[in-house]
C-alpha atoms as a PDB file:
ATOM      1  CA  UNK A   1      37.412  26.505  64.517  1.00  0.00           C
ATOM      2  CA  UNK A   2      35.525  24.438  67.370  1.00  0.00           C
ATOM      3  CA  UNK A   3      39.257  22.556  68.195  1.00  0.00           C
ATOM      4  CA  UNK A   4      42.015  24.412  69.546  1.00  0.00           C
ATOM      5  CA  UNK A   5      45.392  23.370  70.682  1.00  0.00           C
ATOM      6  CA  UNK A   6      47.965  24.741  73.514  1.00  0.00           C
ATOM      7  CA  UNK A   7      51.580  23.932  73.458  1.00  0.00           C
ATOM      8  CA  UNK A   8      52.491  23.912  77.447  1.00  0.00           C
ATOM      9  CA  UNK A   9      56.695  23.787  76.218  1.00  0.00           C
ATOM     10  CA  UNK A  10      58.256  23.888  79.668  1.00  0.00           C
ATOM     11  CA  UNK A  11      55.546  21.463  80.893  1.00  0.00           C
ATOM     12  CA  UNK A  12      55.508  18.966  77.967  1.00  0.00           C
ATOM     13  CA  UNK A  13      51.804  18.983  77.564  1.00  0.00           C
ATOM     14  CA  UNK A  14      49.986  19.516  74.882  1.00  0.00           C
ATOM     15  CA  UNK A  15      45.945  20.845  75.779  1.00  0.00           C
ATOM     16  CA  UNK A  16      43.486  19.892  73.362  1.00  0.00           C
ATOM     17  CA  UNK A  17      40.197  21.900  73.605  1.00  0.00           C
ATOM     18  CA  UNK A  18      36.714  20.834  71.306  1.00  0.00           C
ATOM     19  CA  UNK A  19      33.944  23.218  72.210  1.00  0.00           C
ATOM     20  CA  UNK A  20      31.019  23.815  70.027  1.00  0.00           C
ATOM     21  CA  UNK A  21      29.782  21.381  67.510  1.00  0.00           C
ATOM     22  CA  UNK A  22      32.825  20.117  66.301  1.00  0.00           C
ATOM     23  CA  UNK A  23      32.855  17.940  62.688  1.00  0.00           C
ATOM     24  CA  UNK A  24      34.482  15.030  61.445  1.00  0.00           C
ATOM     25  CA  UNK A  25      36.335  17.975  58.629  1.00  0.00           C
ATOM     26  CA  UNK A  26      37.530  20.330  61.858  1.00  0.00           C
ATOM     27  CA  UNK A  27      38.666  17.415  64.136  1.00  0.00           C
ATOM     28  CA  UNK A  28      41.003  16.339  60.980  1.00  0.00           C
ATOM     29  CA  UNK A  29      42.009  19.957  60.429  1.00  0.00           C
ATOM     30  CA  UNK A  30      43.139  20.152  64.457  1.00  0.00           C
ATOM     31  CA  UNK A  31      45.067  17.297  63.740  1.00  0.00           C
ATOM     32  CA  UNK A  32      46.669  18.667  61.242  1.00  0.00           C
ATOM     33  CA  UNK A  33      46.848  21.713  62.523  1.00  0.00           C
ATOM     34  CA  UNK A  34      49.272  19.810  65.965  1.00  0.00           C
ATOM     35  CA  UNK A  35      51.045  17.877  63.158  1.00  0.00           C
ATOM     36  CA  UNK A  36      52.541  21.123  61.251  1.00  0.00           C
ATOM     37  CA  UNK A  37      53.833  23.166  64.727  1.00  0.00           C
ATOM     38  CA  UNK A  38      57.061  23.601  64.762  1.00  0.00           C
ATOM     39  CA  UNK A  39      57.067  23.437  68.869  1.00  0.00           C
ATOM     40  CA  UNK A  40      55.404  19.893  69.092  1.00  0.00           C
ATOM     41  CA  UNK A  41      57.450  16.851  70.566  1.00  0.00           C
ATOM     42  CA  UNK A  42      56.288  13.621  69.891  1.00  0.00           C
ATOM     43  CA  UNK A  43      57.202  12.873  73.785  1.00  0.00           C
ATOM     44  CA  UNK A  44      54.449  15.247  75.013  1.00  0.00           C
ATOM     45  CA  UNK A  45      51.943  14.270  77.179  1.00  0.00           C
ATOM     46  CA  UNK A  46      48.597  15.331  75.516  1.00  0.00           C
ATOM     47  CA  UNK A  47      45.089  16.522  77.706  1.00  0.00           C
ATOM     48  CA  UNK A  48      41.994  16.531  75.428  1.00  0.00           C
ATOM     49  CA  UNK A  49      39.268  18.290  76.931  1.00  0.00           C
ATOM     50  CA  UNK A  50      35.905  17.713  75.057  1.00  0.00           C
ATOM     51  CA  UNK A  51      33.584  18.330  77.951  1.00  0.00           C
ATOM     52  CA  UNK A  52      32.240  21.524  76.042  1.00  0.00           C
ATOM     53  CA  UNK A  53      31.761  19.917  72.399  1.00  0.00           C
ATOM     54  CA  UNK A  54      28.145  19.315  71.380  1.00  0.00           C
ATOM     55  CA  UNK A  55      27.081  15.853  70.394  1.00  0.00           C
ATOM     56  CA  UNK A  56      25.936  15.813  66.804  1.00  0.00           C
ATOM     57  CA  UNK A  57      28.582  16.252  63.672  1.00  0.00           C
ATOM     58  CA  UNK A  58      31.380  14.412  64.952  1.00  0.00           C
ATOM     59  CA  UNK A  59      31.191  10.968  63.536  1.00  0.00           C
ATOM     60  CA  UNK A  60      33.154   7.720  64.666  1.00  0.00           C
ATOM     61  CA  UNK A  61      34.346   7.769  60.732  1.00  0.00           C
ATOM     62  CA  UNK A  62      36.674  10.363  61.722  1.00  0.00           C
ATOM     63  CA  UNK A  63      37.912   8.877  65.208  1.00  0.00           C
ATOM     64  CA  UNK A  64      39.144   5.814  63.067  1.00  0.00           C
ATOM     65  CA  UNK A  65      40.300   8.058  60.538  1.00  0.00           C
ATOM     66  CA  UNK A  66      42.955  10.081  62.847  1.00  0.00           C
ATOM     67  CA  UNK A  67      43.292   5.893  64.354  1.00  0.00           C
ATOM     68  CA  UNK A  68      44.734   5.038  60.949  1.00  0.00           C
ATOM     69  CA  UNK A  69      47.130   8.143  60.311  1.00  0.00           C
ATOM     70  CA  UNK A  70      51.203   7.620  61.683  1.00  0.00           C
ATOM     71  CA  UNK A  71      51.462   7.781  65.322  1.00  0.00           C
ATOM     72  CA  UNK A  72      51.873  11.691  66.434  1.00  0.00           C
ATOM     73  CA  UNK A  73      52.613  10.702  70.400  1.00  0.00           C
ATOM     74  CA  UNK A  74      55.607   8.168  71.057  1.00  0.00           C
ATOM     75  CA  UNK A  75      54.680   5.216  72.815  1.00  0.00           C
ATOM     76  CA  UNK A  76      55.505   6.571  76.293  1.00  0.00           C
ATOM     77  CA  UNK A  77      53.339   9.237  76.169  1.00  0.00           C
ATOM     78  CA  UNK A  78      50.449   9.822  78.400  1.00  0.00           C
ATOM     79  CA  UNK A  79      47.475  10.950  76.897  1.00  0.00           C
ATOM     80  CA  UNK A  80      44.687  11.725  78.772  1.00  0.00           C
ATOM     81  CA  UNK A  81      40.530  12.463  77.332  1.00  0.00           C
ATOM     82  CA  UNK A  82      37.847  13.984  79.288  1.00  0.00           C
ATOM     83  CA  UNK A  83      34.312  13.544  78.295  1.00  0.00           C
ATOM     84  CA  UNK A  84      31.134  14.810  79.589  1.00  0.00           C
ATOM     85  CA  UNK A  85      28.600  12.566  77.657  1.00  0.00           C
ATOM     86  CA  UNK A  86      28.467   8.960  77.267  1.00  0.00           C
ATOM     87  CA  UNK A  87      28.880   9.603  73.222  1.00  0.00           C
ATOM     88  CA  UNK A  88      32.025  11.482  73.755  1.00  0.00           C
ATOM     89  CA  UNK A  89      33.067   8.593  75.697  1.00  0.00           C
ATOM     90  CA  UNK A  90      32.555   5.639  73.221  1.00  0.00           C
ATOM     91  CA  UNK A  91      34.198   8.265  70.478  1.00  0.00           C
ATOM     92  CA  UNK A  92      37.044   8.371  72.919  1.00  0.00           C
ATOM     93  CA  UNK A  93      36.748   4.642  73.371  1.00  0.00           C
ATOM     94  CA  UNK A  94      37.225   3.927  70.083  1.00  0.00           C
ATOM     95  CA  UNK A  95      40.154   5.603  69.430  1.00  0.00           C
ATOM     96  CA  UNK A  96      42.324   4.800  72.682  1.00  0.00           C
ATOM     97  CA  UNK A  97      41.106   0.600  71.331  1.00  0.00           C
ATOM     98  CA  UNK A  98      42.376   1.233  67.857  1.00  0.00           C
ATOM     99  CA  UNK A  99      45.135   2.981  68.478  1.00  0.00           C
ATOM    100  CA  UNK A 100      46.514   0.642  71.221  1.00  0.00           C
ATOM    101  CA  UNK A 101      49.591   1.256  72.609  1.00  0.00           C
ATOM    102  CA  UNK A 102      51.400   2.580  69.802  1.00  0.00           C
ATOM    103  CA  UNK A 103      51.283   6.111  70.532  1.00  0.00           C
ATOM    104  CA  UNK A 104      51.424   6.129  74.451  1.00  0.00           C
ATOM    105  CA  UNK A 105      49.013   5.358  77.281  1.00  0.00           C
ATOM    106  CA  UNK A 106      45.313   6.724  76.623  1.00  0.00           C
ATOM    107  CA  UNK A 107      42.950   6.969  79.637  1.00  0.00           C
ATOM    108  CA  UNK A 108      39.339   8.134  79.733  1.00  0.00           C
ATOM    109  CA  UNK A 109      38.078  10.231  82.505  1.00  0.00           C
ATOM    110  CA  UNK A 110      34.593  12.137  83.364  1.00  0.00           C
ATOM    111  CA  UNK A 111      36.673  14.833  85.329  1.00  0.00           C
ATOM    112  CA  UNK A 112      39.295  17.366  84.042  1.00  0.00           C
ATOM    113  CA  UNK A 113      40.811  16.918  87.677  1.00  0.00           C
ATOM    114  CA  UNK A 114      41.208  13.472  88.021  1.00  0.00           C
ATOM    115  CA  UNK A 115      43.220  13.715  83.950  1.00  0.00           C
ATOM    116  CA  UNK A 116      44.910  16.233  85.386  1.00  0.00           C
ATOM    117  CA  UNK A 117      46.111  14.591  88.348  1.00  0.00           C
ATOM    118  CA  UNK A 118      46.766  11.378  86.360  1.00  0.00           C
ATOM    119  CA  UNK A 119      49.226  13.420  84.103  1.00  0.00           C
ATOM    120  CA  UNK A 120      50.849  14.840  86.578  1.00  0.00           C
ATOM    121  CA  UNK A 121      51.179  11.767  88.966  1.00  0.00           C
ATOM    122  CA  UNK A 122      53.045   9.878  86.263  1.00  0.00           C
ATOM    123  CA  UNK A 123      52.004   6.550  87.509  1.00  0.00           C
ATOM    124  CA  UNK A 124      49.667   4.048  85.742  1.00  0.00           C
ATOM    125  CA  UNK A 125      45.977   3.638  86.170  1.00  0.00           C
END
C-alpha cells in the first residue's frame, strides 16, 4: 500500500510516508490503519512526508473526508506535512483549514528539514 506509517514510541512521533500514486481508498485505509495500533497516543506529534506520492488519484474528496472523521491528534499536537508539488500543497491546505485547531497545530513545509526542525524545536511558527 502507497501509505505507510512509523510509530517513533520513545520519540512521540508518528512518520507518515505516501509514495507512489496514492488513492482517495488507500489514504482512508492508512488512516485506519494509525487508528487501530495499539502503540498510538493521541499526544504524538505526527510528520507526513508526501514528497514521493504522484499527483493523480488522490482527490480533495478524501482530504475532507479524513477532515470530517473524530480528531486522532489532541489539540496540542504538532503535526507537520511536507509537500513537493503545489497540488500536494493545496491537498495539505485543505485539510490543516478544515480541521482547524482541533487536533493540534498543522504546518506546511516544502522541506523535510525545516518539518523536522519545527518538530523538534517545539516552538510556534
Amino acid at each position: 500500500m502507497p501509505v505507510s506509517f512509523e510509530l517513533d514510541v520513545p520519540a512521540r512521533i508518528v512518520r507518515v510516508r505516501l509514495y507512489g500514486t496514492v488513492s482517495d481508498t488507500d489514504l482512508i485505509a492508512g488512516d485506519d490503519d494509525l487508528r487501530a495500533s495499539p502503540d498510538f497516543d493521541s499526544g504524538f506529534d505526527q510528520l507526513v512526508d508526501m514528497t514521493e506520492a504522484e499527483e493523480g488519484d488522490l482527490t480533495a474528496g478524501a482530504i475532507r473526508e479524513l477532515a470530517r472523521r473524530p480528531p486522532l491528534f489532541s489539540s496540542e499536537s504538532r503535526r507537520a506535512f511536507v509537500v513537493r508539488t503545489d497540488l500536494g500543497y493545496g491537498l495539505a491546505r485543505i485539510f490543516q483549514a478544515r480541521r482547524g485547531d482541533v487536533a493540534g497545530e498543522i504546518q506546511i513545509f516544502r522541506s523535510l528539514a525545516h518539518a523536522n526542525h519545527w518538530l523538534a524545536s517545539g516552538a510556534p511558527t
